[in-house]
N, C-alpha and C. Protein backbone atom coordinates (compact mmCIF):
# COMPACT_ATOMS: atom_id res chain seq x y z
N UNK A 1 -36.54 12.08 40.40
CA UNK A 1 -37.65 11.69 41.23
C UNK A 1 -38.10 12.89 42.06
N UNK A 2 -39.26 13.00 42.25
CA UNK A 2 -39.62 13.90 43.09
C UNK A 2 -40.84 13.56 44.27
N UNK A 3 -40.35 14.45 45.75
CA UNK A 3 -40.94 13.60 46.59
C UNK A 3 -41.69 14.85 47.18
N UNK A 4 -42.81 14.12 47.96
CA UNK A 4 -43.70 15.57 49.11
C UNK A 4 -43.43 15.00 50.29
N UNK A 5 -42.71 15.89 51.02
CA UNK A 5 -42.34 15.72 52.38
C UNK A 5 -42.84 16.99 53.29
N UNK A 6 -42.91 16.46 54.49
CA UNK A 6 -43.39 17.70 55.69
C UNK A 6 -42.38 16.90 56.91
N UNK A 7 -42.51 17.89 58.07
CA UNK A 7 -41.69 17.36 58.94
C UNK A 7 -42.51 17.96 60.29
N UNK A 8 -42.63 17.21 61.23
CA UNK A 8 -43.33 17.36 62.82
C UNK A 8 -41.94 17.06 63.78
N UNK A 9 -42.33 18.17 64.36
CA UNK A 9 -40.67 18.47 65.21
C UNK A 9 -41.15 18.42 66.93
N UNK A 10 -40.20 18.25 67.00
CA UNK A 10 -40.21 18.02 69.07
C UNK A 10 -41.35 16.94 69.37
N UNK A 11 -41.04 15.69 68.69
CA UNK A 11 -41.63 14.57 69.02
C UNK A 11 -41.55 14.14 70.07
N UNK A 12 -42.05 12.99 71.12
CA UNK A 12 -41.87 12.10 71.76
C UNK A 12 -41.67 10.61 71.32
N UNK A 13 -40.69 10.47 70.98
CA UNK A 13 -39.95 9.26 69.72
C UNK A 13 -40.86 7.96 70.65
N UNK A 14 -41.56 7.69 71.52
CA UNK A 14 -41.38 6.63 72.28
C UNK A 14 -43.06 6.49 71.38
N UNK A 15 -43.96 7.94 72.00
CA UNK A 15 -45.36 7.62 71.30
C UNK A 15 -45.36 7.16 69.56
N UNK A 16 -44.45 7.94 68.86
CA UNK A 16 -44.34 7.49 67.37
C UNK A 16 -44.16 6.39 67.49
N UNK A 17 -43.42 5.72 68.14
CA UNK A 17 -42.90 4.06 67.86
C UNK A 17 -44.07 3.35 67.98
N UNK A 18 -44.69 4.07 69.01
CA UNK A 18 -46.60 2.79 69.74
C UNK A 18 -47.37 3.23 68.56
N UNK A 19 -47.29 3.94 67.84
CA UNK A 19 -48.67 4.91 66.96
C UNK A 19 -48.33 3.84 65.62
N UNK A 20 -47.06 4.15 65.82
CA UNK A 20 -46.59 3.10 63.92
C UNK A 20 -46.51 1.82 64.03
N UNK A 21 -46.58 1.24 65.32
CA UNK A 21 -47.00 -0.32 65.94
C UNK A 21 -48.25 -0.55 65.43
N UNK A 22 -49.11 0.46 66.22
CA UNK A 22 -50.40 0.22 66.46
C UNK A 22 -51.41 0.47 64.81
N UNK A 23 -50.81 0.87 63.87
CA UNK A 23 -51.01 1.01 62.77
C UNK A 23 -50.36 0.29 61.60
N UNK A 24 -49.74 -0.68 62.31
CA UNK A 24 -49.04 -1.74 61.48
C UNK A 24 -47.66 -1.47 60.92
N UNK A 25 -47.16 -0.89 60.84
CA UNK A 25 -46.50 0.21 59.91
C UNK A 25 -45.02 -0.62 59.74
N UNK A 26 -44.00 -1.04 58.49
CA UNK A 26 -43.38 -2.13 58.92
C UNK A 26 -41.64 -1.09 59.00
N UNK A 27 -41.16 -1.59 60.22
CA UNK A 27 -40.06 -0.96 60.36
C UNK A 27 -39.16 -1.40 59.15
N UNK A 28 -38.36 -0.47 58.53
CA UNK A 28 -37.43 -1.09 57.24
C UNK A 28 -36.31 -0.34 57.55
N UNK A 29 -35.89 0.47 58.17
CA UNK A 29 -34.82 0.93 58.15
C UNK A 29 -33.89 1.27 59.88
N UNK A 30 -33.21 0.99 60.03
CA UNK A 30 -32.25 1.28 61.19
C UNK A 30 -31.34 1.79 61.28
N UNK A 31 -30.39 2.90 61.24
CA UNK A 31 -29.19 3.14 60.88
C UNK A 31 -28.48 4.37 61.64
N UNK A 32 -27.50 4.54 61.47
CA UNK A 32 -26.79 5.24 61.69
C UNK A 32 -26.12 6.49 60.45
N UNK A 33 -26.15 7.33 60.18
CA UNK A 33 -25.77 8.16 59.21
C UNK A 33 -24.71 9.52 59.46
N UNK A 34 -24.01 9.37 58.49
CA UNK A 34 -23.22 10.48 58.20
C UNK A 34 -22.81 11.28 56.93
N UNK A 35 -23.72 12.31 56.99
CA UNK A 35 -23.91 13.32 55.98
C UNK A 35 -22.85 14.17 55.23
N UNK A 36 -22.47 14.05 54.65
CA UNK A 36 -21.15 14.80 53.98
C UNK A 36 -21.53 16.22 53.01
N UNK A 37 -22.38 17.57 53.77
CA UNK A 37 -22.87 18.51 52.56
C UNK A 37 -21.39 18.81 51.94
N UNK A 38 -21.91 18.91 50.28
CA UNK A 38 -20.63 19.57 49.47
C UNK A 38 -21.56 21.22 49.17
N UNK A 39 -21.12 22.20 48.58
CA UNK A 39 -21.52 23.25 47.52
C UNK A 39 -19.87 23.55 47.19
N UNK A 40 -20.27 24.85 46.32
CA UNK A 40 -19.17 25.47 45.92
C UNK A 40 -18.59 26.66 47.07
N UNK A 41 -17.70 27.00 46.90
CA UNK A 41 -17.07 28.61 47.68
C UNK A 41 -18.14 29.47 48.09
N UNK A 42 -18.85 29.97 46.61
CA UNK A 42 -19.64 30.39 46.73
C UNK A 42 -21.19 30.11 47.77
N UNK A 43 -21.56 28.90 48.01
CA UNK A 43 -22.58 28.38 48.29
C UNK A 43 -24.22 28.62 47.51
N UNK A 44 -23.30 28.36 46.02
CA UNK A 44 -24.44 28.78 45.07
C UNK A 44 -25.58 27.78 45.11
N UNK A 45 -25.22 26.58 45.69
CA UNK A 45 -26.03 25.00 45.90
C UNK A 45 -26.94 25.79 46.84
N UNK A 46 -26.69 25.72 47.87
CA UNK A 46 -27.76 25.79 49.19
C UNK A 46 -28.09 27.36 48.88
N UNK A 47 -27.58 28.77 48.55
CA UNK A 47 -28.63 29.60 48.39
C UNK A 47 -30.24 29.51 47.21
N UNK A 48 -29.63 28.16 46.62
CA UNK A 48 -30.35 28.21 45.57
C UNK A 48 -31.11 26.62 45.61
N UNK A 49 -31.42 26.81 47.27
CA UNK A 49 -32.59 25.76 48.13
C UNK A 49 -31.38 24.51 47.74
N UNK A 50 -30.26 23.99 47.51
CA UNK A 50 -29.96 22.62 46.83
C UNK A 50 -28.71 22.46 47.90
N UNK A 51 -28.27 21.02 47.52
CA UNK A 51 -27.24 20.82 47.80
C UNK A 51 -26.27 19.26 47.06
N UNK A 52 -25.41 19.24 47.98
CA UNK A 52 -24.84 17.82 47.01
C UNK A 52 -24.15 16.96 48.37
N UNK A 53 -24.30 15.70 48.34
CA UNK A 53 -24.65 14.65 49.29
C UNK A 53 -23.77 13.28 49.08
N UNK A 54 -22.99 13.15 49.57
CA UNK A 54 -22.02 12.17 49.95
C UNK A 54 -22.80 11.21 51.45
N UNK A 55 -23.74 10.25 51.64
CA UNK A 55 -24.32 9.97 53.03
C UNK A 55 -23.78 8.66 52.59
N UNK A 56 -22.80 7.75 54.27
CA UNK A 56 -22.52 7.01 54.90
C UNK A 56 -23.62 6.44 55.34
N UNK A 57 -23.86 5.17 55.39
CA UNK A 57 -25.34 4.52 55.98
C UNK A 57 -24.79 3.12 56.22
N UNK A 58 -25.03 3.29 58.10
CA UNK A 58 -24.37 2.12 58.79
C UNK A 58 -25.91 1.51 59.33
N UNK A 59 -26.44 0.20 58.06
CA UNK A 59 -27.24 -0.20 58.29
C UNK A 59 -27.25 -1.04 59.52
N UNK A 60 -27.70 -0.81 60.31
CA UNK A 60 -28.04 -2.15 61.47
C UNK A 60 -28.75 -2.81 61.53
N UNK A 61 -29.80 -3.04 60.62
CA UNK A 61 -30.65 -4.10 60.37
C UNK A 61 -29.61 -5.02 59.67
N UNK A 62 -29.29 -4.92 58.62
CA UNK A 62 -28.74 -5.77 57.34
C UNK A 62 -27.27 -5.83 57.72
N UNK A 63 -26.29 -5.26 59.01
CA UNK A 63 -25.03 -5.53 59.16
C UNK A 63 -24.00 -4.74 57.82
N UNK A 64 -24.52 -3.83 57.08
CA UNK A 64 -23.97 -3.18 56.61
C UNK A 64 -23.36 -1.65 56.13
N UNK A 65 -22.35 -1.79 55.70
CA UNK A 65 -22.66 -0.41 55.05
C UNK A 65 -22.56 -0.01 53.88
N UNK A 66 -23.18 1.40 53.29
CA UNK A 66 -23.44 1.76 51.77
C UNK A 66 -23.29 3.03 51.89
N UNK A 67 -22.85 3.69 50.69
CA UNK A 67 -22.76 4.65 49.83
C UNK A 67 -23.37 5.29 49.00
N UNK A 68 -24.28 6.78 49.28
CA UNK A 68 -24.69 7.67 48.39
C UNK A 68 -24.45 8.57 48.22
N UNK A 69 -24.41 8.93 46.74
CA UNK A 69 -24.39 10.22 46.20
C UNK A 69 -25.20 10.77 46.08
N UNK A 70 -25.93 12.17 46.04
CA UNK A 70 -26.80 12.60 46.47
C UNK A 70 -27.16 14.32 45.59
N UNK A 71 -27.81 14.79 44.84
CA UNK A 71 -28.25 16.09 44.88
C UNK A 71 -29.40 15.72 44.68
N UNK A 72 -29.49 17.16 45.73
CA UNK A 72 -31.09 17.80 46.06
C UNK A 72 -31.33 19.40 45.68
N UNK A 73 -33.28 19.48 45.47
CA UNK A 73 -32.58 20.63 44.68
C UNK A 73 -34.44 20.85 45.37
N UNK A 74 -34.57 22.30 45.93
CA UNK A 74 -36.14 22.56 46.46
C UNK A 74 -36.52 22.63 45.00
N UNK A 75 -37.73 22.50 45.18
CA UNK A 75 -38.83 22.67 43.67
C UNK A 75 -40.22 24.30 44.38
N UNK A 76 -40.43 23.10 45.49
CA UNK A 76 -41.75 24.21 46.24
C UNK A 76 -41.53 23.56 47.70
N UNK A 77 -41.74 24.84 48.62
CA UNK A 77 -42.08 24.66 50.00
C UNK A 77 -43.38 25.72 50.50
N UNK A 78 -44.42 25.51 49.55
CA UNK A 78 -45.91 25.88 49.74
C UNK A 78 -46.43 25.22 51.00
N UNK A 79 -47.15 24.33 50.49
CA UNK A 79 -48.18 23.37 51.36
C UNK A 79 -46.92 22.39 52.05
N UNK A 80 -46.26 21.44 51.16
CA UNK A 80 -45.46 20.41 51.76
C UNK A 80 -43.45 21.26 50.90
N UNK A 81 -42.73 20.29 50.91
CA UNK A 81 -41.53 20.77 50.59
C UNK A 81 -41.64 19.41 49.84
N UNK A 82 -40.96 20.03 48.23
CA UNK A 82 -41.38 19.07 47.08
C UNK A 82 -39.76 19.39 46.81
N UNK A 83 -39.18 18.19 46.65
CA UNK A 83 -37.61 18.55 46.22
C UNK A 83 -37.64 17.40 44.63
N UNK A 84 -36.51 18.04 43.86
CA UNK A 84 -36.20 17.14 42.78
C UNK A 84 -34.93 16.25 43.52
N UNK A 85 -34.64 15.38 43.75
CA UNK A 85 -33.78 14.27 44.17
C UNK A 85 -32.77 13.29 43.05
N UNK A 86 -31.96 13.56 43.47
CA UNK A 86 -31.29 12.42 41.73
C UNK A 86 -29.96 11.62 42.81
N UNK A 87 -29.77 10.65 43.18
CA UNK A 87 -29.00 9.86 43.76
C UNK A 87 -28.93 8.34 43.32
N UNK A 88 -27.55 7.96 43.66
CA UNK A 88 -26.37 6.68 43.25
C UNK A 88 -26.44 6.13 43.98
N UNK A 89 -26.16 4.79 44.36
CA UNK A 89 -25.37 4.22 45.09
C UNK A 89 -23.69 4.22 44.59
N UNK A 90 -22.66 4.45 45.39
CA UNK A 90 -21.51 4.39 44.98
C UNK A 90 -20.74 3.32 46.06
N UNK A 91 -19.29 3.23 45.45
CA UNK A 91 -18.37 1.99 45.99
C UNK A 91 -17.63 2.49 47.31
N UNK A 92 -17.32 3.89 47.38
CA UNK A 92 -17.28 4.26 48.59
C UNK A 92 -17.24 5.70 48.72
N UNK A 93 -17.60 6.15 49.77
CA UNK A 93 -17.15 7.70 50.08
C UNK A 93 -16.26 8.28 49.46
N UNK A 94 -15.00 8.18 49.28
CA UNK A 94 -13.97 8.72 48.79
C UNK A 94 -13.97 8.62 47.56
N UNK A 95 -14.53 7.84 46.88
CA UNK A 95 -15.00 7.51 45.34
C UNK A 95 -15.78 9.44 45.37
N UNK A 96 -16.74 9.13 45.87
CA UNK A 96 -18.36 10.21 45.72
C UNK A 96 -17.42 12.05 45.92
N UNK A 97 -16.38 11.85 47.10
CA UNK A 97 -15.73 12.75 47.26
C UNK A 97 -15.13 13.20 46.49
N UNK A 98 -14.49 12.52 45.94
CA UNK A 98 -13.25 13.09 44.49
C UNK A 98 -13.90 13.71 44.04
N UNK A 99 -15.57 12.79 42.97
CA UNK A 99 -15.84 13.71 41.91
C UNK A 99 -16.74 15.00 42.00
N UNK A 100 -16.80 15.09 43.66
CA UNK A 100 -17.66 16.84 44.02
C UNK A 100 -15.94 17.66 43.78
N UNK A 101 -15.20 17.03 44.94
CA UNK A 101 -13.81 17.78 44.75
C UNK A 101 -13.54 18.41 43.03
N UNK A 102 -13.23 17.08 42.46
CA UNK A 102 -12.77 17.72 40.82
C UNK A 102 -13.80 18.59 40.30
N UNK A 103 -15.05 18.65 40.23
CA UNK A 103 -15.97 19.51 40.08
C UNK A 103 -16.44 20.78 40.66
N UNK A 104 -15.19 21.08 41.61
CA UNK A 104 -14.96 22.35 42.74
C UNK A 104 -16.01 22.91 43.49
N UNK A 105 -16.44 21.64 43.99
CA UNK A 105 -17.65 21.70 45.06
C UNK A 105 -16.22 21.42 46.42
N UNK A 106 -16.36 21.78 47.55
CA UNK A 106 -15.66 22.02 48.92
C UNK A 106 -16.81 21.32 49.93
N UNK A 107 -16.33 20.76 50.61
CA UNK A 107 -16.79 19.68 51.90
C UNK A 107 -17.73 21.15 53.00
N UNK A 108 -18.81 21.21 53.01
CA UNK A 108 -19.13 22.63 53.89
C UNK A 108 -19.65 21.93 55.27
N UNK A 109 -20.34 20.56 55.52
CA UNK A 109 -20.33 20.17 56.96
C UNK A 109 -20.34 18.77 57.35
N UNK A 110 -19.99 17.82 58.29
CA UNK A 110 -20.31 16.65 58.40
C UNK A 110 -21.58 16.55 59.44
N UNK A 111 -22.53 16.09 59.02
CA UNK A 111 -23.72 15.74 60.28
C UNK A 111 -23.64 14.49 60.27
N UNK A 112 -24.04 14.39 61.50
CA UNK A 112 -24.34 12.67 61.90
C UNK A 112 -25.34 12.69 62.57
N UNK A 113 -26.36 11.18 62.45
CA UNK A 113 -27.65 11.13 62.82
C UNK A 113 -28.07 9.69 62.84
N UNK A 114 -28.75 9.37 63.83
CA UNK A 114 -29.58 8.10 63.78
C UNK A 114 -30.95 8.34 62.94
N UNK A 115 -31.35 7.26 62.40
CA UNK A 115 -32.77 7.01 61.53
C UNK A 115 -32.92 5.98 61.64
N UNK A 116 -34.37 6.09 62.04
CA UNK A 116 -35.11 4.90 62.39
C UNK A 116 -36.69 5.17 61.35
N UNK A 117 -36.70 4.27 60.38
CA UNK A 117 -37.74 4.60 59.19
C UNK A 117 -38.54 3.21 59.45
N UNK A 118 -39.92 3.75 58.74
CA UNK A 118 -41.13 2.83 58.85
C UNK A 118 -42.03 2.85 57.73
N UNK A 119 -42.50 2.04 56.86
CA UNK A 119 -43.31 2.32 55.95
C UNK A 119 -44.75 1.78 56.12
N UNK A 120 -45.54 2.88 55.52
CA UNK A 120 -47.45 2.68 55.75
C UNK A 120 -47.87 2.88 54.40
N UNK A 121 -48.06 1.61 53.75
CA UNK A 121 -48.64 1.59 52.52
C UNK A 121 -47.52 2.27 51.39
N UNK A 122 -47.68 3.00 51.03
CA UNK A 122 -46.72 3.81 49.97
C UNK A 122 -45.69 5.14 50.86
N UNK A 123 -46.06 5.32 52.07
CA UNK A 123 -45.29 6.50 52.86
C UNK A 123 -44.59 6.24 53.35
N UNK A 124 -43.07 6.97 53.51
CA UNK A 124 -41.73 6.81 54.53
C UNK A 124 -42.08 7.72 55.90
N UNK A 125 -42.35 6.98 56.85
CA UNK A 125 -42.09 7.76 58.17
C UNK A 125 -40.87 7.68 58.67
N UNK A 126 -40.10 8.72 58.77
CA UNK A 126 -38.67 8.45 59.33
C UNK A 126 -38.38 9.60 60.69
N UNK A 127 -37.94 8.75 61.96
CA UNK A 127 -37.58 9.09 62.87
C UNK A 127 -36.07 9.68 63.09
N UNK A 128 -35.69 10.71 62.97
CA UNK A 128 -34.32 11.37 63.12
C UNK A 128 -33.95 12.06 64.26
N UNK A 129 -32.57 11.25 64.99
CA UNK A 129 -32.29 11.88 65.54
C UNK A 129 -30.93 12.61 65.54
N UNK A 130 -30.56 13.83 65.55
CA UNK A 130 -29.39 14.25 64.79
C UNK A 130 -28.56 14.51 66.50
N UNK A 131 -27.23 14.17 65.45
CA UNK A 131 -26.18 14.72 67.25
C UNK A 131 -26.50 16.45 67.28
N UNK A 132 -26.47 16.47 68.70
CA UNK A 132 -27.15 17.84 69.30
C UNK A 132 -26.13 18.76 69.27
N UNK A 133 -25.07 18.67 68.64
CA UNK A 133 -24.49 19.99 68.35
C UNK A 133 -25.29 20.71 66.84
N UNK A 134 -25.37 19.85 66.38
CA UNK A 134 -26.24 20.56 65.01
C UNK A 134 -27.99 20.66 65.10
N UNK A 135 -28.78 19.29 65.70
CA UNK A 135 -30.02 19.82 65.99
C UNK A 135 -31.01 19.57 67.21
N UNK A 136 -30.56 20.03 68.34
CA UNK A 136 -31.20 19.63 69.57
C UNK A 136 -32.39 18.59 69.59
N UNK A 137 -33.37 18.89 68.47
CA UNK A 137 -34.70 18.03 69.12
C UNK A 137 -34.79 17.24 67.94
N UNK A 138 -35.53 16.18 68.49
CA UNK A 138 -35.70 15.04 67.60
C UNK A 138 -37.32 15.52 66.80
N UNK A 139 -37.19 14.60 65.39
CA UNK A 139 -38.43 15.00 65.01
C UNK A 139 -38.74 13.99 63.54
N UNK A 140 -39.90 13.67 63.18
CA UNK A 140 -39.98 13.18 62.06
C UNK A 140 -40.42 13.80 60.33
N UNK A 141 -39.76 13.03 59.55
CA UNK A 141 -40.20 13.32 58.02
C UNK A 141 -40.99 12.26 57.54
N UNK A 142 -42.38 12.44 56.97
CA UNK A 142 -43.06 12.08 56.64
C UNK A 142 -42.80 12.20 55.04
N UNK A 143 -42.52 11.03 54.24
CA UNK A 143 -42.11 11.50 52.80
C UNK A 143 -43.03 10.57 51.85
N UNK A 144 -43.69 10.92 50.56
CA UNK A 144 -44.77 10.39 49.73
C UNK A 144 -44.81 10.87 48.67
N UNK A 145 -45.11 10.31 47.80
CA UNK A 145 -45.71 10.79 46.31
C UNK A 145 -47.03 11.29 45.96
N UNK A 146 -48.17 10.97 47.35
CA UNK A 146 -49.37 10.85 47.11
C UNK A 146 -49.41 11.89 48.60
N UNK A 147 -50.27 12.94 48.60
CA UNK A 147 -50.77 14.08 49.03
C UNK A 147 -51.64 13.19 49.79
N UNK A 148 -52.66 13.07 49.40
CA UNK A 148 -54.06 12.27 50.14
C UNK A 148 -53.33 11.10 51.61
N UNK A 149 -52.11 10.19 51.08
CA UNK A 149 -51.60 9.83 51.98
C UNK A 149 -50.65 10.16 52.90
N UNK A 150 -50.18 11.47 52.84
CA UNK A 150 -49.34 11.92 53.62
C UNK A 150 -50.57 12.31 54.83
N UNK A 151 -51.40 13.02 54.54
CA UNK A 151 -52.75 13.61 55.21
C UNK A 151 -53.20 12.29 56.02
N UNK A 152 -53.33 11.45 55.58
CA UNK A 152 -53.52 10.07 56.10
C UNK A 152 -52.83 9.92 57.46
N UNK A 153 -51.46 9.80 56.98
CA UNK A 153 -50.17 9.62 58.01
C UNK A 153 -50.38 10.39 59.17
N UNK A 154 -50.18 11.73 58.66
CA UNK A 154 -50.27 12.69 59.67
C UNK A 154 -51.53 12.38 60.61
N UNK A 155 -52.35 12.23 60.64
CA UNK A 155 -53.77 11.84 61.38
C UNK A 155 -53.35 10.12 61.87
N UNK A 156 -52.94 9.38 61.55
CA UNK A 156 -53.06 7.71 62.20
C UNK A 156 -52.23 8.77 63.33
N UNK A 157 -50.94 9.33 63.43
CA UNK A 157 -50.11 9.45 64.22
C UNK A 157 -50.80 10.58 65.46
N UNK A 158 -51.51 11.17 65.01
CA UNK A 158 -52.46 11.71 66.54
C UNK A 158 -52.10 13.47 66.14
N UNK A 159 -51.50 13.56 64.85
CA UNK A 159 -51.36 15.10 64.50
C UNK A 159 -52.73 15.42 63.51
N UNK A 160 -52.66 16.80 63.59
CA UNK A 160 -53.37 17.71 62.18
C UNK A 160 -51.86 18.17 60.85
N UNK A 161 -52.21 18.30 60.00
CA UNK A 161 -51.63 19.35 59.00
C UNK A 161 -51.41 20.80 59.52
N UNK A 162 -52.11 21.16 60.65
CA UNK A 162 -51.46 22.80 61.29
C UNK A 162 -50.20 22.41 61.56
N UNK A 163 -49.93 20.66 62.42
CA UNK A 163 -48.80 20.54 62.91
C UNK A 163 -47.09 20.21 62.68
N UNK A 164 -47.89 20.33 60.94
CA UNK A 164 -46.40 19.82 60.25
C UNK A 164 -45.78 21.17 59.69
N UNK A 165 -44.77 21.31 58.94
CA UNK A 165 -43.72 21.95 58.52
C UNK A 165 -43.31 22.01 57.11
N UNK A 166 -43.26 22.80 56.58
CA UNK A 166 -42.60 22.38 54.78
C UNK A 166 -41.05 22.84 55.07
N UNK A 167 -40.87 23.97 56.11
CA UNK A 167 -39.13 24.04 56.77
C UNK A 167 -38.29 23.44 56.55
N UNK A 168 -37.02 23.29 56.04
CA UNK A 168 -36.07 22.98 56.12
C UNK A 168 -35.55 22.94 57.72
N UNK A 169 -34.71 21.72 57.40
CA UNK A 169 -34.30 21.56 58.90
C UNK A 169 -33.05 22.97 59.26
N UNK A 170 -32.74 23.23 58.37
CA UNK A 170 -31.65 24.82 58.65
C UNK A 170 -32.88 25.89 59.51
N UNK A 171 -33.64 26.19 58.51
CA UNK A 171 -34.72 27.15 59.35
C UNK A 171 -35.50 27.01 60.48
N UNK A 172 -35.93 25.34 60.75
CA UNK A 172 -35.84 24.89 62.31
C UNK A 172 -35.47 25.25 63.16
N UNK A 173 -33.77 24.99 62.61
CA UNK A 173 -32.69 25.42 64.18
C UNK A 173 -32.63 26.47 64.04
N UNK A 174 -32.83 27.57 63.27
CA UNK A 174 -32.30 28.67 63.19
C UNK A 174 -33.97 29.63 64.28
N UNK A 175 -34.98 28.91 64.03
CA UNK A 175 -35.89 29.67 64.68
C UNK A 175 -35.99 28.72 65.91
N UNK A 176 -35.62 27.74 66.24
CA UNK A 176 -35.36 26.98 67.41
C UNK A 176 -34.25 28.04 68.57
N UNK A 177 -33.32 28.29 68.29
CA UNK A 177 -32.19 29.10 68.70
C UNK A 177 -32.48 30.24 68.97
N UNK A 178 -33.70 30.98 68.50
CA UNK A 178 -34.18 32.21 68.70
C UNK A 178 -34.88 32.19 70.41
């Protein structure tokens, strides 16, 4: 699958919530998350834009929790950041863990993060907030298949396209920190 995403950083999470009210927008997701990046020794995954994804998802809408497996892999970060995506649901973490382990991928970080997601017609607006040892400011991903509606999104919410990002959230903090 492949998705077009951008990201608008140093939000005020309170106005997004009134903007995606006020535009109907239906909340679908609540959660709590914990990110498990794998690569190899090397870090041949992430120099080579990718990675591999073990995510914990402590739904609080639905009282549950689930299991994904996860690689991601950049395609283009031109205009928007277009990734190829291929993910499981699995039976549990330690299941997803083994088979990066036997495949000599190494555990490289745990993040944890709240998400709070909303959908407008065919678009994921998702509100992230990550624990502030890894990314101080809160900010959203706007994710779509359709170009014309991401452009859409971005404008109901009170932005332009100057104001979004094709960045990776690594290069964020890394020019955030500067």
């Amino acid at each position: 699958m492949k998705e077009i995403e951008t990201k608008i950083t140093h939000i005020n999470i309170s106005e997004i919530r009134s903007k995606l009210k006020n535009i109907n927008a239906e909340k679908v997701k609540l959660e709590n998350q914990i990110n498990n990046l794998y690569d190899f020794p090397d870090n041949r995954l992430l120099k080579n834009k990718g990675y591999a994804r073990i995510r914990i998802v402590e739904d609080l809408l639905k009282s549950e929790t689930r299991y994904y497996m996860t690689t991601k892999k950049l395609i283009s970060q031109e205009k928007y950041k277009v990734m190829e995506e291929n993910e499981v649901i699995i039976s549990d973490a330690a299941a997803g863990s083994n088979i990066f382990l036997s495949l000599g991928l190494i555990l490289k970080s745990s993040i944890k993060k709240s998400r709070e997601s909303y959908r407008y017609k065919n678009t994921l607006i998702e509100i992230d907030i990550n624990d502030k040892s890894f990314c101080p400011f809160p900010y959203i991903e706007i994710e779509t298949d359709n170009e014309k509606e991401l452009e859409e999104v971005v404008n109901l919410l009170g932005y332009s396209m100057e104001d979004t990002t094709s960045k990776t959230i690594y290069q964020l903090i890394k020019e955030y920190s500067k």
